[in-house]
N, C-alpha and C. Protein backbone atom coordinates (compact mmCIF):
# COMPACT_ATOMS: atom_id res chain seq x y z
N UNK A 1 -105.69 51.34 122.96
CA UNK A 1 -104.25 51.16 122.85
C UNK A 1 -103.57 52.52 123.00
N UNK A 2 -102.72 52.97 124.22
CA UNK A 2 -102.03 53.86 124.12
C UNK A 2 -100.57 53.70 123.52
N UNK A 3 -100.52 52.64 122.97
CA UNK A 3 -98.94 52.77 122.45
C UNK A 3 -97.82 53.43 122.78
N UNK A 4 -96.94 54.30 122.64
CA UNK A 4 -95.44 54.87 123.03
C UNK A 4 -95.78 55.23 124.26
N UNK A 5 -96.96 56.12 124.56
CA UNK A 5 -97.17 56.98 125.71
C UNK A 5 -97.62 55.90 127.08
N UNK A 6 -98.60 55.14 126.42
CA UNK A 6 -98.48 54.08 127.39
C UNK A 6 -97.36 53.30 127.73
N UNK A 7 -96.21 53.09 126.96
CA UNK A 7 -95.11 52.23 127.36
C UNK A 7 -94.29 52.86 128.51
N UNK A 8 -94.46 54.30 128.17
CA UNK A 8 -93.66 55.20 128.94
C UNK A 8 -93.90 55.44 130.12
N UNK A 9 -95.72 55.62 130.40
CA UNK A 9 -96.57 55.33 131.86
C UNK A 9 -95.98 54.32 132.23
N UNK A 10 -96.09 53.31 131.70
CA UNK A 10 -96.01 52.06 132.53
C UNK A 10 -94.34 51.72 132.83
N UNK A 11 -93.91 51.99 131.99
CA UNK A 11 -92.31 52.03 132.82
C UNK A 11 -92.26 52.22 133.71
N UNK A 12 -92.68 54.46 134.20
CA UNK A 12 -92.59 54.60 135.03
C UNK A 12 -93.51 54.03 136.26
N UNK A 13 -94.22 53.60 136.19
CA UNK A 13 -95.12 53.13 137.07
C UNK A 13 -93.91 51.71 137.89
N UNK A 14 -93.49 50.69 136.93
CA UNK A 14 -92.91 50.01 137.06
C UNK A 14 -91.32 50.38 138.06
N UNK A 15 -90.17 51.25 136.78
CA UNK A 15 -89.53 51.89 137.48
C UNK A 15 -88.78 53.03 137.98
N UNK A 16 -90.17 53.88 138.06
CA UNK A 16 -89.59 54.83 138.97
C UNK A 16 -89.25 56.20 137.30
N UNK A 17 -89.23 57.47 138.24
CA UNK A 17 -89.00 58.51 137.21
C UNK A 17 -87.67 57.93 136.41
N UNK A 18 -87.33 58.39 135.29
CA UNK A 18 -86.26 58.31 134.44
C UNK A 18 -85.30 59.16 134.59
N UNK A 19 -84.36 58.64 135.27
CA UNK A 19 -82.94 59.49 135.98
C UNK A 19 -82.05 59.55 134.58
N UNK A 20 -82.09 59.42 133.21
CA UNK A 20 -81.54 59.99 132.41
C UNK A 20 -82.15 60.06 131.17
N UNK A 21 -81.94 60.33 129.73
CA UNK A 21 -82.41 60.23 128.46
C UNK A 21 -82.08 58.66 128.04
N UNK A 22 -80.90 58.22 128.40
CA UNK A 22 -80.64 56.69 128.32
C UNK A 22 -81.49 55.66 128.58
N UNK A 23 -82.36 55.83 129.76
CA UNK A 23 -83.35 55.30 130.29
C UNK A 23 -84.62 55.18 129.29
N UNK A 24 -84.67 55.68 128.26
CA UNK A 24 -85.77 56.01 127.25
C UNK A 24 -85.77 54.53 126.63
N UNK A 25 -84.36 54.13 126.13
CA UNK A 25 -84.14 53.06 125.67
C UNK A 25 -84.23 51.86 125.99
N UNK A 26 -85.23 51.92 127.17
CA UNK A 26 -85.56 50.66 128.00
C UNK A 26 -87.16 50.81 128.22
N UNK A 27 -87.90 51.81 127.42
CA UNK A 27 -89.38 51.53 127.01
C UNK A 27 -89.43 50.45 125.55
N UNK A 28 -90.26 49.70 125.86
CA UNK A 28 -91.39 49.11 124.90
C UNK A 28 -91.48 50.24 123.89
N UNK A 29 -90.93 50.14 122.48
CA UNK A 29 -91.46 50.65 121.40
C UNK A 29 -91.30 52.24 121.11
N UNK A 30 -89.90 52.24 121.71
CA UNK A 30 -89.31 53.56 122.17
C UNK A 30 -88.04 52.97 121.25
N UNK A 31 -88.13 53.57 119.59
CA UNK A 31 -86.78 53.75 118.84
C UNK A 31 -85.73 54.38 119.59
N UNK A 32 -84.55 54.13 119.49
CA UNK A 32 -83.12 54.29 119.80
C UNK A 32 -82.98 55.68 119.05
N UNK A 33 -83.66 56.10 117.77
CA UNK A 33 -83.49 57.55 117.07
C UNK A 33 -84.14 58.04 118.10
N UNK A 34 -85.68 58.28 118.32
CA UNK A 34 -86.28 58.68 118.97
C UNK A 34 -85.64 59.47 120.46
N UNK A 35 -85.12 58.44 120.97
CA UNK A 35 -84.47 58.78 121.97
C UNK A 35 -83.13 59.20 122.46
N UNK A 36 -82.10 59.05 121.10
CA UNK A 36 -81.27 59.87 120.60
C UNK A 36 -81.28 61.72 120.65
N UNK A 37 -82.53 61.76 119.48
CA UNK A 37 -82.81 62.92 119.03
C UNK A 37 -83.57 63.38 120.41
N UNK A 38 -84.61 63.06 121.01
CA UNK A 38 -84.66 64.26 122.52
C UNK A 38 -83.24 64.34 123.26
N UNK A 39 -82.36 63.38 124.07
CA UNK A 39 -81.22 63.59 124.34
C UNK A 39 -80.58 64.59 123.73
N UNK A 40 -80.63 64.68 122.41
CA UNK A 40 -79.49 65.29 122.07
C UNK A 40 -79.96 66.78 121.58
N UNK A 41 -81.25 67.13 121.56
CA UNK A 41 -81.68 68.24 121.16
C UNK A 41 -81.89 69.41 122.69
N UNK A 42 -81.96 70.31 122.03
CA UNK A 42 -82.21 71.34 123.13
C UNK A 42 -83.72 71.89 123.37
N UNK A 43 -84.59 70.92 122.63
CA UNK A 43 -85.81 70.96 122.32
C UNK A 43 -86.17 69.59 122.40
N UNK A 44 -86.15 68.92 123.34
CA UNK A 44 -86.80 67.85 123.52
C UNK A 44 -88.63 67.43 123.60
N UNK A 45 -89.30 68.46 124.18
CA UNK A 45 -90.49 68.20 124.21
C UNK A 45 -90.60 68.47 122.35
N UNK A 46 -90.40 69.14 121.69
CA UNK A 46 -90.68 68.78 120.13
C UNK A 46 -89.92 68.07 119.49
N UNK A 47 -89.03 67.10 119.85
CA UNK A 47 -88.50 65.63 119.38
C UNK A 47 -89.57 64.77 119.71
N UNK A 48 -90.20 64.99 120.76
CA UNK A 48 -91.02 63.82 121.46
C UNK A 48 -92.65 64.12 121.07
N UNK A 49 -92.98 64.97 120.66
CA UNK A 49 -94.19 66.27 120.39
C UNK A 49 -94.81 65.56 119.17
N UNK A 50 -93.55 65.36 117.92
CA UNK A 50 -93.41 65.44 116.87
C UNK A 50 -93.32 63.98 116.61
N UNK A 51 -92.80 62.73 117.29
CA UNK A 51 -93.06 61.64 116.88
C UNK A 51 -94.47 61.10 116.66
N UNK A 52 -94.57 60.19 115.60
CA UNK A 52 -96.51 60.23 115.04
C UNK A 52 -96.96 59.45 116.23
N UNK A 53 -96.61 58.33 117.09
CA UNK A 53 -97.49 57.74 117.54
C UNK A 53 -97.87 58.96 118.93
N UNK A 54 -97.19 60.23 119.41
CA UNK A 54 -97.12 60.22 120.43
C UNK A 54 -98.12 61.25 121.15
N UNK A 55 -98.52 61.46 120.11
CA UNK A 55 -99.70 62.74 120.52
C UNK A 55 -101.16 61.92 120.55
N UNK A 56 -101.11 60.79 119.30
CA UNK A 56 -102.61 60.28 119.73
C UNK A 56 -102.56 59.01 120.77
N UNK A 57 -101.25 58.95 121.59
CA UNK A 57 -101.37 57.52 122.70
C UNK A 57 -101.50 58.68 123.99
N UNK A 58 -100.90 60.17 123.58
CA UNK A 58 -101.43 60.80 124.77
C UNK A 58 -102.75 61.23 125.24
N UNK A 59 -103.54 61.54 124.37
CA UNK A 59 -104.90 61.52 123.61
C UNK A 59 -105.72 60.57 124.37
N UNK A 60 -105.29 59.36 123.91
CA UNK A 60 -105.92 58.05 124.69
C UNK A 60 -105.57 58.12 126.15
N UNK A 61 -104.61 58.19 126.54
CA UNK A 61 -104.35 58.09 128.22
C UNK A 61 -105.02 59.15 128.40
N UNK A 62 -105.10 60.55 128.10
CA UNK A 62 -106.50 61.11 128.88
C UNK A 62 -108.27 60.90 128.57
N UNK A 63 -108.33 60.36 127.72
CA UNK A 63 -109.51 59.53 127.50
C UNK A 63 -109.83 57.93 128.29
N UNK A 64 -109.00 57.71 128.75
CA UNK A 64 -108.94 56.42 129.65
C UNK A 64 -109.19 56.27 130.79
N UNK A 65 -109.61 55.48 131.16
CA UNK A 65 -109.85 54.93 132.10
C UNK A 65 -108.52 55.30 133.51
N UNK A 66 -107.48 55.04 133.75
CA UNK A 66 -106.98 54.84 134.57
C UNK A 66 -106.50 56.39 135.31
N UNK A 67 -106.53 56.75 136.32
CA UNK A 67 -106.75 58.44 136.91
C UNK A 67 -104.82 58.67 136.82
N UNK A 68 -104.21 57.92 137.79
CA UNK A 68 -102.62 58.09 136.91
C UNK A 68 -102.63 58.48 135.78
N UNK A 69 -102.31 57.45 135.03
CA UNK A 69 -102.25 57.86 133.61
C UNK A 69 -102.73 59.18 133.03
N UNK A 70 -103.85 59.42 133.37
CA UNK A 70 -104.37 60.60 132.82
C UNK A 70 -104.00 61.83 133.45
N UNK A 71 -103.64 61.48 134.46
CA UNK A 71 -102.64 62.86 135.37
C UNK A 71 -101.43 63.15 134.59
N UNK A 72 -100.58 61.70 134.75
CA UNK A 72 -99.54 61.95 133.91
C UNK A 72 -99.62 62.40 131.84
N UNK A 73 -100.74 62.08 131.39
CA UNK A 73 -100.89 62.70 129.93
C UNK A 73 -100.82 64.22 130.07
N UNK A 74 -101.71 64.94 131.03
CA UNK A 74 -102.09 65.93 131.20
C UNK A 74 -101.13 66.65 131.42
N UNK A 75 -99.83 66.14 132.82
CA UNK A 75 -98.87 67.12 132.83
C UNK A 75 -97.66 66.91 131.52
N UNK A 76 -97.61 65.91 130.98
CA UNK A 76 -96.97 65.62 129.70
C UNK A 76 -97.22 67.09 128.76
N UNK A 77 -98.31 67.11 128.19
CA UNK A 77 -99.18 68.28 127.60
C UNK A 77 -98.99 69.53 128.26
N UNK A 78 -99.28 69.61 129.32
CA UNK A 78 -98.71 71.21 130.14
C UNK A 78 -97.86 71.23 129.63
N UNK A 79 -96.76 70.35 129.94
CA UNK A 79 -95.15 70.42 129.34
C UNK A 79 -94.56 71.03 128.39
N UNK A 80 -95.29 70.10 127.58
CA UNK A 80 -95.21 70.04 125.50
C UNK A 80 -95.66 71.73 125.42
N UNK A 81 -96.65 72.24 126.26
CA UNK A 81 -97.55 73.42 125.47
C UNK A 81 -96.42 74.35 125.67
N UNK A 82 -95.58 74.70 126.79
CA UNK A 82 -94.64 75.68 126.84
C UNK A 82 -92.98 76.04 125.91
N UNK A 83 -93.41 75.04 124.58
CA UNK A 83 -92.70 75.13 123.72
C UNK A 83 -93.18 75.94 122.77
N UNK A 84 -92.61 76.51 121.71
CA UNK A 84 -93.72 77.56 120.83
C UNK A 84 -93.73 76.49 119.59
N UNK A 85 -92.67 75.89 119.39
CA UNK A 85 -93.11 74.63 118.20
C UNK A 85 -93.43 73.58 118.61
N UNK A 86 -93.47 73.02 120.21
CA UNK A 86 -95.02 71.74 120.32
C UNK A 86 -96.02 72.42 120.47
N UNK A 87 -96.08 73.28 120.79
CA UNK A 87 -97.63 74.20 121.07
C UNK A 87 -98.20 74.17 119.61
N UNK A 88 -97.56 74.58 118.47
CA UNK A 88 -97.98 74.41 117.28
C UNK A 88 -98.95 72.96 116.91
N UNK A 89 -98.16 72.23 117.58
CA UNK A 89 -98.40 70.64 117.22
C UNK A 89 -99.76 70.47 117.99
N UNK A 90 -99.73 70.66 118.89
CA UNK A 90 -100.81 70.67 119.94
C UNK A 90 -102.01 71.12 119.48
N UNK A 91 -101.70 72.10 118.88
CA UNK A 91 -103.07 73.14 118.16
C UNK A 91 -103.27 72.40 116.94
N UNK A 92 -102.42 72.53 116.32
CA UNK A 92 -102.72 71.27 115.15
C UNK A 92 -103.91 70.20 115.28
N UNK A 93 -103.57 69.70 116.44
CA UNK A 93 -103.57 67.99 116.78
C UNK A 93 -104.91 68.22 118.05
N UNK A 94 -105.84 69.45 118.32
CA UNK A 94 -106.81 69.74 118.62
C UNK A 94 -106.62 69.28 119.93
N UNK A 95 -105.58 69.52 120.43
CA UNK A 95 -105.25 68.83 121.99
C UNK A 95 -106.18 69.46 122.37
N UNK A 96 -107.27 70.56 123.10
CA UNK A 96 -108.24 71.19 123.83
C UNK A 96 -109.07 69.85 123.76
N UNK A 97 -109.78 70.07 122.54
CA UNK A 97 -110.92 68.88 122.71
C UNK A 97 -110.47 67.92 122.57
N UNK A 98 -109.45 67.39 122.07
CA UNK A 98 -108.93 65.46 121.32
C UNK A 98 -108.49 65.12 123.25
N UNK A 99 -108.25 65.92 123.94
CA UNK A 99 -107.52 65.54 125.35
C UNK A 99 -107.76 66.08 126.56
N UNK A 100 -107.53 67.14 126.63
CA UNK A 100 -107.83 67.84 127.65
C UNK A 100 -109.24 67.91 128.47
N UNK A 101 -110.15 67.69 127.03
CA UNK A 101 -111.65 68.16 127.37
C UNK A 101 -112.32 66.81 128.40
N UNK A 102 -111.50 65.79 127.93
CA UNK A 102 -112.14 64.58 128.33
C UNK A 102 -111.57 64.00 129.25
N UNK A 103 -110.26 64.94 129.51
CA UNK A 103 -109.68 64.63 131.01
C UNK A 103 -110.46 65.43 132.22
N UNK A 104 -110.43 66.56 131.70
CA UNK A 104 -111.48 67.35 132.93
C UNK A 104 -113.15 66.90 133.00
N UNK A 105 -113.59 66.48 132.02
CA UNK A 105 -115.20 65.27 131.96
C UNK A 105 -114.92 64.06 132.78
N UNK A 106 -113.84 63.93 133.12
CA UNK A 106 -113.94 62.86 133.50
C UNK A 106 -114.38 62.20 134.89
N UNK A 107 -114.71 61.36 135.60
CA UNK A 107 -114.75 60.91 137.30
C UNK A 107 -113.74 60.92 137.66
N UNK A 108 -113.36 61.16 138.91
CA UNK A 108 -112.56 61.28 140.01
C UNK A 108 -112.92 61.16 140.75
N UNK A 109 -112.24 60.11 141.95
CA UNK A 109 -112.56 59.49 143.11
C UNK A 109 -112.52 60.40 144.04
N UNK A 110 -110.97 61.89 144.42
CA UNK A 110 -111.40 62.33 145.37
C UNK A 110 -111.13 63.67 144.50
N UNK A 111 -111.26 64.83 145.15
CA UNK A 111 -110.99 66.17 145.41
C UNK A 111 -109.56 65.72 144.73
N UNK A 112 -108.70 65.74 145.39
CA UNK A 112 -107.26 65.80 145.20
C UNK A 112 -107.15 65.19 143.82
N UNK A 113 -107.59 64.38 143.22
CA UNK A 113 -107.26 63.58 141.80
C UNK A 113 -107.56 64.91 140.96
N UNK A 114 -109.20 65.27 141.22
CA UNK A 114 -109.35 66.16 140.36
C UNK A 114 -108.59 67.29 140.28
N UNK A 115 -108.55 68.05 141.43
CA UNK A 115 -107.70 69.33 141.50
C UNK A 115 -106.17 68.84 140.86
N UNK A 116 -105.53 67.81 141.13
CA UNK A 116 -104.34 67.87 140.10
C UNK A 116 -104.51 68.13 138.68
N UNK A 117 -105.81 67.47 137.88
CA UNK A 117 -105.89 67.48 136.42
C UNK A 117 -106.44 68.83 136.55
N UNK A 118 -107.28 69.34 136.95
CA UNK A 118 -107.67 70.89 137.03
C UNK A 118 -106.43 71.87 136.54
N UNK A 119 -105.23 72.05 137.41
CA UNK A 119 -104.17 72.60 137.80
C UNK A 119 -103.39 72.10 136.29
N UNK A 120 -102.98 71.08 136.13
CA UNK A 120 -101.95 71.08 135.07
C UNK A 120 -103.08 71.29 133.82
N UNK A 121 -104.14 70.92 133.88
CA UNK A 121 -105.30 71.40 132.65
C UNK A 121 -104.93 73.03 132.13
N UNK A 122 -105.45 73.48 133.28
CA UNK A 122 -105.63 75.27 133.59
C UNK A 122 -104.22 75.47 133.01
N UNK A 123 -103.48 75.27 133.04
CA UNK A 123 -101.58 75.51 132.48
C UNK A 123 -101.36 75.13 131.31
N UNK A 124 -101.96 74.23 131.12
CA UNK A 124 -101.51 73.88 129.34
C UNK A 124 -102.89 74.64 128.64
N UNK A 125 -103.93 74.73 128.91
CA UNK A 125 -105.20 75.62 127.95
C UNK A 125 -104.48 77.02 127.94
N UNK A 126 -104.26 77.65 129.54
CA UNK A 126 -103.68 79.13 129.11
C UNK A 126 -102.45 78.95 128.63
N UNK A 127 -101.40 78.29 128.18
CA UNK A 127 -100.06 78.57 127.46
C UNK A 127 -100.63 78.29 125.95
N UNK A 128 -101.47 77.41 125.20
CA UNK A 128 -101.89 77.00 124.13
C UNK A 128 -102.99 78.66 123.86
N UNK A 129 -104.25 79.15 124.74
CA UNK A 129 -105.04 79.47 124.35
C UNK A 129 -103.99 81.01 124.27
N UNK A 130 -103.12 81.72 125.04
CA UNK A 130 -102.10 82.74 124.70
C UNK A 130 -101.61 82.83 123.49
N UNK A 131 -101.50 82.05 122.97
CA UNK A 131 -100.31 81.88 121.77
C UNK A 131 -101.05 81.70 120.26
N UNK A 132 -102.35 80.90 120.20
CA UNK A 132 -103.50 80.66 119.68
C UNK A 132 -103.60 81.61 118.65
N UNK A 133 -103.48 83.06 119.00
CA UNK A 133 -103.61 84.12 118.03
C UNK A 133 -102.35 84.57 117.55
N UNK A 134 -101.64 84.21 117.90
CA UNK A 134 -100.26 84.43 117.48
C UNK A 134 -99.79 83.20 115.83
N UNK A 135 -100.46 82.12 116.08
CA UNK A 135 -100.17 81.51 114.89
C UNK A 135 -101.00 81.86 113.57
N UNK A 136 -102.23 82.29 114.03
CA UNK A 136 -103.16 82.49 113.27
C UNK A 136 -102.60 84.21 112.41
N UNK A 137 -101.93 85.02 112.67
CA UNK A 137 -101.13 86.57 112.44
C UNK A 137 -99.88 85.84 111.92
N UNK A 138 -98.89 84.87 112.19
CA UNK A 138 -98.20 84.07 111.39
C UNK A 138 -98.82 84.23 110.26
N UNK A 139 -99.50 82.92 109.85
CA UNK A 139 -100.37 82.28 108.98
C UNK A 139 -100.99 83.76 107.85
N UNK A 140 -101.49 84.57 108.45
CA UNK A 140 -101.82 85.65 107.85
C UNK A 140 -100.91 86.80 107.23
N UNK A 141 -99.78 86.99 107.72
CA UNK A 141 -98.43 87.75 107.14
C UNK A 141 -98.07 86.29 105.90
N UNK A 142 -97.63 85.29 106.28
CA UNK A 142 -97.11 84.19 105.27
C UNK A 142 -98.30 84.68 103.74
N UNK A 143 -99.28 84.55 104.21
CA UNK A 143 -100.09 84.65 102.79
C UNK A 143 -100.26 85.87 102.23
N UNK A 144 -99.86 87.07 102.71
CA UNK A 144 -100.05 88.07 102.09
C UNK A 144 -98.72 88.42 101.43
């Protein structure tokens, strides 16, 4: 079950990229707050980062079966990582191995499938694995 993240694949699959934030409100299981609060924030990938179902239905779409889907989790995640508070979440939420790891394990039919997940992979590990030591020197000033 990918839940939110799957509703959101399959929209678009259905119709077509989302030409506004309004458009949110016409996924399956996509709250009206939810989609309020990215609209209206200037930080949308951590409105969307930060909702509970949405990190482990992304999780699942790169653990899945279907090569879309898992393209689209993957550049979702590139996305999310170039925030410094979803990147937090991300690291939290063991995105390397819970997602990433099992998108690049995975089969691919041609060259081209793979080299896309390669490419947005390679972009979200180095924006997450950069920053990596930076929370951990946080974390270490806070306690002293």
């Amino acid at each position: 079950e990918a839940g939110l993240a799957g509703a959101v694949w399959e929209h678009r699959q259905r119709h077509g990229p989302f030409l506004s934030w309004d458009a949110l409100h016409n996924v399956a299981g996509m709250t009206g707050r939810v989609a309020e609060r990215a609209a209206a924030s200037r930080h949308p990938n951590l409105v969307l980062s930060s909702e509970p179902s949405l990190l482990p239905a992304l999780q699942a779409l790169c653990r899945g079966e279907l090569t879309d889907a898992r393209t689209d989790a993957v550049g979702a995640l590139n996305h999310m990582s170039r925030s410094d508070q979803a990147r937090r979440l991300l690291l939290h939420h063991s995105i390397l191995h819970q997602a990433l790891g099992p998108a690049l394990s995975a089969e691919y039919e041609s060259a081209e499938e793979l080299a896309a997940i390669v490419a947005r992979a390679t972009m979200a590990i180095a924006n997450l694995m950069a920053h990596e030591g930076g929370e951990e020197e946080e974390e270490e000033e806070e306690a002293a």
